[in-house]
Protein backbone atom coordinates (compact mmCIF):
# COMPACT_ATOMS: atom_id res chain seq x y z
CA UNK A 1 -13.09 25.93 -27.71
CA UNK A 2 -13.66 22.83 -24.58
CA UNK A 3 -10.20 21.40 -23.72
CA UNK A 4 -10.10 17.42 -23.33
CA UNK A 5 -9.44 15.96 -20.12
CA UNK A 6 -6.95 13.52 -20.19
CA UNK A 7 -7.59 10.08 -19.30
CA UNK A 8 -5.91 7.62 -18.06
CA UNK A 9 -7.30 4.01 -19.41
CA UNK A 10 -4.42 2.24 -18.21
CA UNK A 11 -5.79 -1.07 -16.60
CA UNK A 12 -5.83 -1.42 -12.82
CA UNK A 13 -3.77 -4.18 -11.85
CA UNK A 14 -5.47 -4.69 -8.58
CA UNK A 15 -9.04 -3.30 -8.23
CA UNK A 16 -9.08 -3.87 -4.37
CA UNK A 17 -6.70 -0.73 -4.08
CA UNK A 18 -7.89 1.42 -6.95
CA UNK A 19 -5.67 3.67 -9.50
CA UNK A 20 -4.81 6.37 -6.85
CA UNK A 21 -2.72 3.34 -4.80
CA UNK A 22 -1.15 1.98 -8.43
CA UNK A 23 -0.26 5.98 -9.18
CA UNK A 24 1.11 6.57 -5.51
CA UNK A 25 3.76 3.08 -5.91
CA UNK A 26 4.88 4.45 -9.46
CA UNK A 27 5.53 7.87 -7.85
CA UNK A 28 7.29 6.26 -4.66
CA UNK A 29 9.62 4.60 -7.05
CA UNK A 30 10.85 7.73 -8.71
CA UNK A 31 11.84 8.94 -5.55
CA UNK A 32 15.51 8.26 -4.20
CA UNK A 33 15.97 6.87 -1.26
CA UNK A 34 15.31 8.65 1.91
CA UNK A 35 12.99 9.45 4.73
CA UNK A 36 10.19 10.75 2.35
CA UNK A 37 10.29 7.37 0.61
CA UNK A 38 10.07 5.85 3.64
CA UNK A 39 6.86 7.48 4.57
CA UNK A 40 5.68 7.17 1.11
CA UNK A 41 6.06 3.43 2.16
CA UNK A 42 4.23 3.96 4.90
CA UNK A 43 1.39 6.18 3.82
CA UNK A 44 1.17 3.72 1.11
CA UNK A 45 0.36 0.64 3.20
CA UNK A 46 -1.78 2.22 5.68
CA UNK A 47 -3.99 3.30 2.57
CA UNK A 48 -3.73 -0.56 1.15
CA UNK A 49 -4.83 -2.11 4.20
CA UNK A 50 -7.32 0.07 4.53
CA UNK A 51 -9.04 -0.17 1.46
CA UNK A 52 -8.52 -4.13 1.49
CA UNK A 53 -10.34 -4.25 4.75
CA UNK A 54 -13.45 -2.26 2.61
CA UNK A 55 -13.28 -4.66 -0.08
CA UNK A 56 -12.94 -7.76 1.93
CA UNK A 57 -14.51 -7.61 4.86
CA UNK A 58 -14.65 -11.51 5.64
CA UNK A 59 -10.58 -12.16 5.41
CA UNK A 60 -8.50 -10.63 7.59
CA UNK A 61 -5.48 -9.53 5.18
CA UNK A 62 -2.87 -8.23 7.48
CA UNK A 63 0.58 -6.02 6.91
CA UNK A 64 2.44 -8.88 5.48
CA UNK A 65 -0.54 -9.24 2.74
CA UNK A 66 0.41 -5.60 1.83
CA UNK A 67 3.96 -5.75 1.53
CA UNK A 68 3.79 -8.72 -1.10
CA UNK A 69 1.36 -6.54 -2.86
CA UNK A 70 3.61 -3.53 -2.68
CA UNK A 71 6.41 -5.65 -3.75
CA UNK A 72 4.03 -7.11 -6.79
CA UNK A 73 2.96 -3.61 -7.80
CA UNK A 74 6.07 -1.69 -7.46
CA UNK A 75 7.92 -4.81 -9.74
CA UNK A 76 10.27 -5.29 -6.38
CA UNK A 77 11.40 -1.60 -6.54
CA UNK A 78 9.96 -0.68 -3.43
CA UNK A 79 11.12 -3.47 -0.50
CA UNK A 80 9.37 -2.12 2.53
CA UNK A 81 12.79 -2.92 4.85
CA UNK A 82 12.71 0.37 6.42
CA UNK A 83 12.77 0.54 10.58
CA UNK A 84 9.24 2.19 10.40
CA UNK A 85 7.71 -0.20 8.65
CA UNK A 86 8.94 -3.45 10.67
CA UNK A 87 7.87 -1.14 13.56
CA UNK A 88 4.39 -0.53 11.83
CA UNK A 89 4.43 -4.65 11.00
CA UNK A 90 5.14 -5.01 14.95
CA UNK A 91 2.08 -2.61 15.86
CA UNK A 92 -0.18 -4.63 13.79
CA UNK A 93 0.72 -8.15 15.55
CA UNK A 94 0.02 -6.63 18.43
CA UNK A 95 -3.38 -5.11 17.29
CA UNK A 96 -4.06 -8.88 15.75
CA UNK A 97 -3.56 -9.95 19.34
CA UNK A 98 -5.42 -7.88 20.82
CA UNK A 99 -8.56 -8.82 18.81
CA UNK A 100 -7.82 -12.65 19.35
CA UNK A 101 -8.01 -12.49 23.35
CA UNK A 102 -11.27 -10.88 23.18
């Protein structure tokens, strides 16, 4: 007797971040608010950025590009207005100018 995998055929809303991103926001929105949501938040945009630098390598899509696609994916349910992430938003300016004075 074989067992079928289940598959999920759901469409990716945004291909630039893949399924595992789109499954990560759903799960981050079950969770109540707290300090594990928080670095769900995080985790979450590190990955995205990430992965958006792969897929476009000629635009320079910084943390604010993120959020609004956090916001977009999660249907506003996750708002990114945490301390760590303005703090992580701060840390990338500062990276971005950095790269501009070379």
């Amino acid at each position: 007797m074989t067992l079928q995998l289940r598959r999920n055929t759901a469409p990716i809303r945004m291909r630039n971040y893949g399924r595992i991103v789109q499954d990560m926001i759903a799960y981050a929105c079950t969770l109540p608010e707290g300090k594990e949501r928080e670095s769900l938040e995080i985790y979450i945009a590190q990955s995205m950025r990430q992965r958006n630098l792969l897929w476009n390598r000629d635009q320079e899509s910084g943390i604010m590009r993120v959020r609004e696609d956090i916001l977009r994916l999660s249907e506003g349910k996750l708002t990114c207005d945490s301390a760590a992430f303005q703090q992580l938003i701060a840390q990338n300016n500062a990276q971005q100018g950095k790269k501009k004075k070379k």
